[in-house]
Protein backbone atom coordinates (compact mmCIF):
# COMPACT_ATOMS: atom_id res chain seq x y z
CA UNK A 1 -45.78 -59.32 -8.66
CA UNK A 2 -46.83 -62.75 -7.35
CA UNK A 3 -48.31 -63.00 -4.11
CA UNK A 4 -48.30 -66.99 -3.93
CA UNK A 5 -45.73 -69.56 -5.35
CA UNK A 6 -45.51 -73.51 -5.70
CA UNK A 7 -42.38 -74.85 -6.01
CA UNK A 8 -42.85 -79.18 -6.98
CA UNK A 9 -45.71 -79.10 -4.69
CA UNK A 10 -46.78 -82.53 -3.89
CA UNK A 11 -49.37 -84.46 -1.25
CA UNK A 12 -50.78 -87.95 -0.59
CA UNK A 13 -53.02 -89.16 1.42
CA UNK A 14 -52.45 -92.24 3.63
CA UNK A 15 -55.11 -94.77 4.66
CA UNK A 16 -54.46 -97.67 6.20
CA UNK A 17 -51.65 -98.83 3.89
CA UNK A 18 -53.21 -97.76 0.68
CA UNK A 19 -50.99 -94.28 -0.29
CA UNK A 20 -53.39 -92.25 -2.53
CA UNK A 21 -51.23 -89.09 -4.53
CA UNK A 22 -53.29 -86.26 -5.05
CA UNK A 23 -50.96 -83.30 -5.91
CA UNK A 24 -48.07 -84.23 -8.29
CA UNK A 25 -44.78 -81.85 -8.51
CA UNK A 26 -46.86 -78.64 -8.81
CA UNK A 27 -45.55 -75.43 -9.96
CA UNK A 28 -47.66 -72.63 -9.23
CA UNK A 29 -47.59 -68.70 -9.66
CA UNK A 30 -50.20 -66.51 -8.49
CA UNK A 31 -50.06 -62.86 -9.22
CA UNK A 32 -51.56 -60.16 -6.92
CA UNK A 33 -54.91 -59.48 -7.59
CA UNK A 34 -55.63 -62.12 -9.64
CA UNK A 35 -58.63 -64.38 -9.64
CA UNK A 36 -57.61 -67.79 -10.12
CA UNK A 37 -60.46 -70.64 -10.39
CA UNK A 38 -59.81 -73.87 -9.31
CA UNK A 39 -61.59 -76.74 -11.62
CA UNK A 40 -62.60 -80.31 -11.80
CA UNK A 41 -64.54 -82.70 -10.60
CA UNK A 42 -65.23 -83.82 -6.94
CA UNK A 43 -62.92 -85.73 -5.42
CA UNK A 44 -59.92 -84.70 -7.45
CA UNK A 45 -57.99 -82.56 -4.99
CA UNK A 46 -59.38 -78.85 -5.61
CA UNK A 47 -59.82 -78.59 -1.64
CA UNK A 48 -57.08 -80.09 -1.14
CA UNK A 49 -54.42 -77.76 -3.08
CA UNK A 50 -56.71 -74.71 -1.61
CA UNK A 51 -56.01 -75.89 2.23
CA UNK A 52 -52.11 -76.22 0.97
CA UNK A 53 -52.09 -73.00 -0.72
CA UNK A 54 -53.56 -71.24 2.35
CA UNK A 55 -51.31 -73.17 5.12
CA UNK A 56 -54.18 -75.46 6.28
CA UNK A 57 -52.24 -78.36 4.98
CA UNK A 58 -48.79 -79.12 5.02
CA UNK A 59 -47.16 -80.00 2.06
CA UNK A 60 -45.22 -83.35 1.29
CA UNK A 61 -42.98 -82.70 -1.37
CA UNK A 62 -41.83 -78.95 -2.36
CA UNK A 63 -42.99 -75.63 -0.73
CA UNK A 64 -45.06 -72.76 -0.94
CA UNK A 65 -44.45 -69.25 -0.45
CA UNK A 66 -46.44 -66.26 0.86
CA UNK A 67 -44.35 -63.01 -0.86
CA UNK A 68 -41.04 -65.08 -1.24
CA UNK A 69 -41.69 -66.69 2.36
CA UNK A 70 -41.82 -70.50 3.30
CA UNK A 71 -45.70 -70.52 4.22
CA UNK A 72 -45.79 -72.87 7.47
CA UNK A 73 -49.66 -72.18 8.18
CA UNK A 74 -52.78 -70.31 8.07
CA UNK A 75 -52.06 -66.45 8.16
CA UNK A 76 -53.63 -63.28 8.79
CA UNK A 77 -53.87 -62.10 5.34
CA UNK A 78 -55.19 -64.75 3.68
CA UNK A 79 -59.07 -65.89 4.93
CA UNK A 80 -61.08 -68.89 4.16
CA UNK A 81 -64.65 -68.77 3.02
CA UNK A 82 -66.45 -72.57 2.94
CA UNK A 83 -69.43 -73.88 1.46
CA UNK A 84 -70.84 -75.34 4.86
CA UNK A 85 -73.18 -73.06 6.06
CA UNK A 86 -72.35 -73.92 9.77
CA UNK A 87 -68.81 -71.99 9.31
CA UNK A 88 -70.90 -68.85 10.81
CA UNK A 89 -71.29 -69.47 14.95
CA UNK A 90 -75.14 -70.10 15.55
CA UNK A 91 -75.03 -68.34 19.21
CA UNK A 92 -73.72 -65.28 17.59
CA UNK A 93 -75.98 -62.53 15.68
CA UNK A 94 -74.72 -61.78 11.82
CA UNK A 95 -72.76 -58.46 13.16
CA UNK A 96 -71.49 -60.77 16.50
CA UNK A 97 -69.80 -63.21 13.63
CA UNK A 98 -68.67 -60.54 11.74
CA UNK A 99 -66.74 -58.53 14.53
CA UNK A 100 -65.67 -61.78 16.06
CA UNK A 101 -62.52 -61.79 14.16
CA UNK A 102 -61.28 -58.63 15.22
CA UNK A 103 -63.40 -57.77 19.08
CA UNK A 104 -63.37 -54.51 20.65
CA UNK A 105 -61.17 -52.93 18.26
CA UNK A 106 -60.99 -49.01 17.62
CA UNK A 107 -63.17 -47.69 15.03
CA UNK A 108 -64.49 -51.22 14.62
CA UNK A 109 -68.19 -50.11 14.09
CA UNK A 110 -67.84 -48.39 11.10
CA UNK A 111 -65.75 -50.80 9.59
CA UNK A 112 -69.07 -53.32 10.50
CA UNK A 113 -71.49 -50.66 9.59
CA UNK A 114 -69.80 -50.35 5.77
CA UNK A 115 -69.33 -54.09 5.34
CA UNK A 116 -73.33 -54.23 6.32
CA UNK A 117 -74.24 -52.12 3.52
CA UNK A 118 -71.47 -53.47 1.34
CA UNK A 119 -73.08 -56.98 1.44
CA UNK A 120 -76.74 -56.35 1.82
CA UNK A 121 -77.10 -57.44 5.21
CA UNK A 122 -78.33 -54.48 7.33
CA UNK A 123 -81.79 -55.44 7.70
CA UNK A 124 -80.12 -58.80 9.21
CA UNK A 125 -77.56 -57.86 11.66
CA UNK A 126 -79.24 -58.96 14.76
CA UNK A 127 -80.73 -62.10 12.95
CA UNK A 128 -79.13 -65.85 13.98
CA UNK A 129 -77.88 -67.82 11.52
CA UNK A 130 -80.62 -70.44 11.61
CA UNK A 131 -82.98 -67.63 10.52
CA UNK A 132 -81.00 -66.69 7.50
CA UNK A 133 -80.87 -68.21 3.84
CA UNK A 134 -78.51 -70.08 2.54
CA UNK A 135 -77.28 -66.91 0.30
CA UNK A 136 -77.41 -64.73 3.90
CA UNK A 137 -75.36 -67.26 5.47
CA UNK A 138 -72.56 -66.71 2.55
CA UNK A 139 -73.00 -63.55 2.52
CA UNK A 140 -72.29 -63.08 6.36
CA UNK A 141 -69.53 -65.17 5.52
CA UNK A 142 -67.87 -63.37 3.16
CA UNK A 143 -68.74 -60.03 5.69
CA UNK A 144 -66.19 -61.26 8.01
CA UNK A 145 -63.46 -62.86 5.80
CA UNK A 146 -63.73 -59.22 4.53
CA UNK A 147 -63.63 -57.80 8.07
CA UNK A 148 -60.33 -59.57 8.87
CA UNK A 149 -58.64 -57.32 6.04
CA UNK A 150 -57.41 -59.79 4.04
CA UNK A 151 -55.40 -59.88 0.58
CA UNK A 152 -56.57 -63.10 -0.17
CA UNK A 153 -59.31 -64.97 -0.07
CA UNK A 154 -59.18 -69.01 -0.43
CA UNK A 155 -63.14 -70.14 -1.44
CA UNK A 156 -64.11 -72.99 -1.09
CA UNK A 157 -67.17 -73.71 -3.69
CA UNK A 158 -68.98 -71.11 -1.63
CA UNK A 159 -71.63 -71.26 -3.68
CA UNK A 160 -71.90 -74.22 -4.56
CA UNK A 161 -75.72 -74.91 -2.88
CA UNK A 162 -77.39 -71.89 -3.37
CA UNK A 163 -80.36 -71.80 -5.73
CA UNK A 164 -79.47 -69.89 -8.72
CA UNK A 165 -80.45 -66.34 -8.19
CA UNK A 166 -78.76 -66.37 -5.19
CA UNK A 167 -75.59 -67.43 -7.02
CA UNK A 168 -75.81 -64.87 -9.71
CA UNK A 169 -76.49 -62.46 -6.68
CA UNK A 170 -73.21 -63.05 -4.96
CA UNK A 171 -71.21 -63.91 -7.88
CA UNK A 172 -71.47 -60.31 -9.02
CA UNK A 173 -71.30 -59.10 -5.26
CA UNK A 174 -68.11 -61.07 -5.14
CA UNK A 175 -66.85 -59.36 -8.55
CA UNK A 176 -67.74 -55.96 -7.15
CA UNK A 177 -65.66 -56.43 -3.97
CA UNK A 178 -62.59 -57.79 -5.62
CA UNK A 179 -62.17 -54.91 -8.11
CA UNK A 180 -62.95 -52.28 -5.19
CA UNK A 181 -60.54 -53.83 -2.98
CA UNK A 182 -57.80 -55.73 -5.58
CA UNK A 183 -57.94 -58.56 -3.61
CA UNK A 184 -56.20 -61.89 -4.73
CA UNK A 185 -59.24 -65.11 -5.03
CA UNK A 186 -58.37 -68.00 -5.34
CA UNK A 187 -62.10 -70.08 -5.92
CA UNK A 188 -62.52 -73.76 -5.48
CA UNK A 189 -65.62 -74.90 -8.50
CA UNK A 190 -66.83 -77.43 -10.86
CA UNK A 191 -68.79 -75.79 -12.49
CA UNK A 192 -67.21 -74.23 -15.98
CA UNK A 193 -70.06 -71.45 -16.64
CA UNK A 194 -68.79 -70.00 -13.49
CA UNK A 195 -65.04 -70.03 -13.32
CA UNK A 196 -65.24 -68.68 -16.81
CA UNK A 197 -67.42 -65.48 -15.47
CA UNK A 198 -65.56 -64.96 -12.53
CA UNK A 199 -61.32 -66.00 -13.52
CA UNK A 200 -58.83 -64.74 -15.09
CA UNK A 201 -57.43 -67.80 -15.39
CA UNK A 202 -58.34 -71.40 -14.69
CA UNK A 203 -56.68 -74.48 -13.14
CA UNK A 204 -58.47 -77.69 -14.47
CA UNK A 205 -57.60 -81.02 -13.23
CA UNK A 206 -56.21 -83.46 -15.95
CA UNK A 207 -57.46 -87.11 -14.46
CA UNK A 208 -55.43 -88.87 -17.20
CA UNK A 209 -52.24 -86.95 -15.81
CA UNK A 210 -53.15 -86.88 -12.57
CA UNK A 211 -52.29 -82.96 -12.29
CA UNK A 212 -53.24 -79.39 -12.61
CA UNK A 213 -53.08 -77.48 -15.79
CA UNK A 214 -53.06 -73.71 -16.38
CA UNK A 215 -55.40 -72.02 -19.16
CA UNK A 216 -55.91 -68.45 -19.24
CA UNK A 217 -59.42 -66.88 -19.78
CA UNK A 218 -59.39 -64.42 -22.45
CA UNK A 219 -63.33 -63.31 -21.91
CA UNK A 220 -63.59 -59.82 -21.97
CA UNK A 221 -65.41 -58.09 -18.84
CA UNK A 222 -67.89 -57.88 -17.72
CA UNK A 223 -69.10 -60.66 -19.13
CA UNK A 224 -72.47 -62.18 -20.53
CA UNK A 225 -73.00 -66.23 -19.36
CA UNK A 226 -75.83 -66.00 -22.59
CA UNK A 227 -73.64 -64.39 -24.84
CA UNK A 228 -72.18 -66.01 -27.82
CA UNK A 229 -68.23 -65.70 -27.00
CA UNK A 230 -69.18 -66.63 -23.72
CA UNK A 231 -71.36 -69.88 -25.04
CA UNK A 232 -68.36 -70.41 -27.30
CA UNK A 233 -66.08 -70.76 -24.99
CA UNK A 234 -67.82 -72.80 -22.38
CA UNK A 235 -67.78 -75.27 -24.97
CA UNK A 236 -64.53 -75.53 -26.02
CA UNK A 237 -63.61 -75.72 -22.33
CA UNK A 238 -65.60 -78.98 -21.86
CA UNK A 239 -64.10 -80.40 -24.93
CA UNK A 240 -60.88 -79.94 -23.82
CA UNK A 241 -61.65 -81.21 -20.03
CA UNK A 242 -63.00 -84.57 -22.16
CA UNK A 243 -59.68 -85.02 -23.18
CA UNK A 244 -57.17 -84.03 -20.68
């Protein structure tokens, strides 16, 4: 069943009187519970086709539906993770920023109490945000995207500047949670070694077309960044990104 469709999606930015296209007549299909990476280098519209996908951006040629209906803006199910670590709201505690998105609700606290233990943050609950790492920060982050109840979850290179143990820490935490819960990712990267261990399939940017092209990721799971098929792989990806 697919949970997201683009139907000759298309966007441009306007400056001055310079008209820049960055989306060209996309057609998209996103099936529940997949994870779908979104690849290429900066600047070439990844965040851009993530805000239109998730109703942050409007459009300018085509649609995009949420199960079969005209998406018109953000919505409840779907929840947006960014890199920026100044998403989180510094005059709140980690559980305050968590529970913000749903206050005083019933049964609330052991909802919070779960997602605490779920992501490793117990110890940190009453901690501020400025006294957290950047991998605390994300992972507070992702706490209350996952508080929210979503079925999706738009990412915006979330990890994008963490050190790397921190990154291979939430990577997997991020793996774990969307098997658990069957959630639908769609993750904004540019880096290949991790859109191959976390997608099933892969959009990478073609800057001689201008566009978006589909390639499905065969790796079996769970899967080894040091192992050969992996290696293997991750090569012929970046000789086919040379010539696209």
């Amino acid at each position: 069943m697919y949970v997201l469709k683009a139907k000759g999606l298309g966007f441009q930015y306007h400056h001055d009187r310079e008209v820049r296209p960055v989306i060209n007549h996309l057609d998209l299909a996103v099936e529940e519970g997949e994870f779908l990476a979104l690849l290429g280098p900066s600047g070439c519209g990844k965040t851009t086709l993530l805000r239109l996908l998730s109703g942050f951006l409007n459009p300018g040629e085509g649609e995009i539906l949420y199960r079969d209906n005209p998406l018109t803006g953000p919505f409840p199910e779907g929840q947006m993770i960014f890199q920026d670590p100044g998403q989180l709201m510094p005059w709140l505690t980690v559980e305050k920023n968590i529970s913000f998105v749903r206050p005083d609700e019933k049964g609330s606290e052991e909802d919070i109490e779960a997602l605490l233990s779920q992501t490793g943050l117990r110890e940190h609950r009453g901690d501020f945000p400025h006294q957290l790492s950047g991998g605390l920060k994300q992972r507070t982050a992702l706490a209350r995207a996952l508080y929210a109840r979503p079925r999706l979850l738009f990412m915006d290179e979330p990890f994008g500047s963490l050190d790397a143990p921190a990154r291979a820490d939430l990577q997997q935490l991020l793996l774990r949670i969307w098997r658990e819960q069957s959630l639908t990712v769609l993750f904004v990267t540019h880096n290949i070694s991790e859109a191959l261990l976390l997608a099933d399939r892969i959009l990478i940017y073609s800057a001689r077309e201008g566009c978006f092209r589909p390639e499905e990721n065969s790796l079996p799971r769970p899967r080894d960044k040091n192992g050969a098929e992996f290696l293997r792989e991750k090569m012929r990806l970046y000789s086919l990104i040379d010539t696209l």
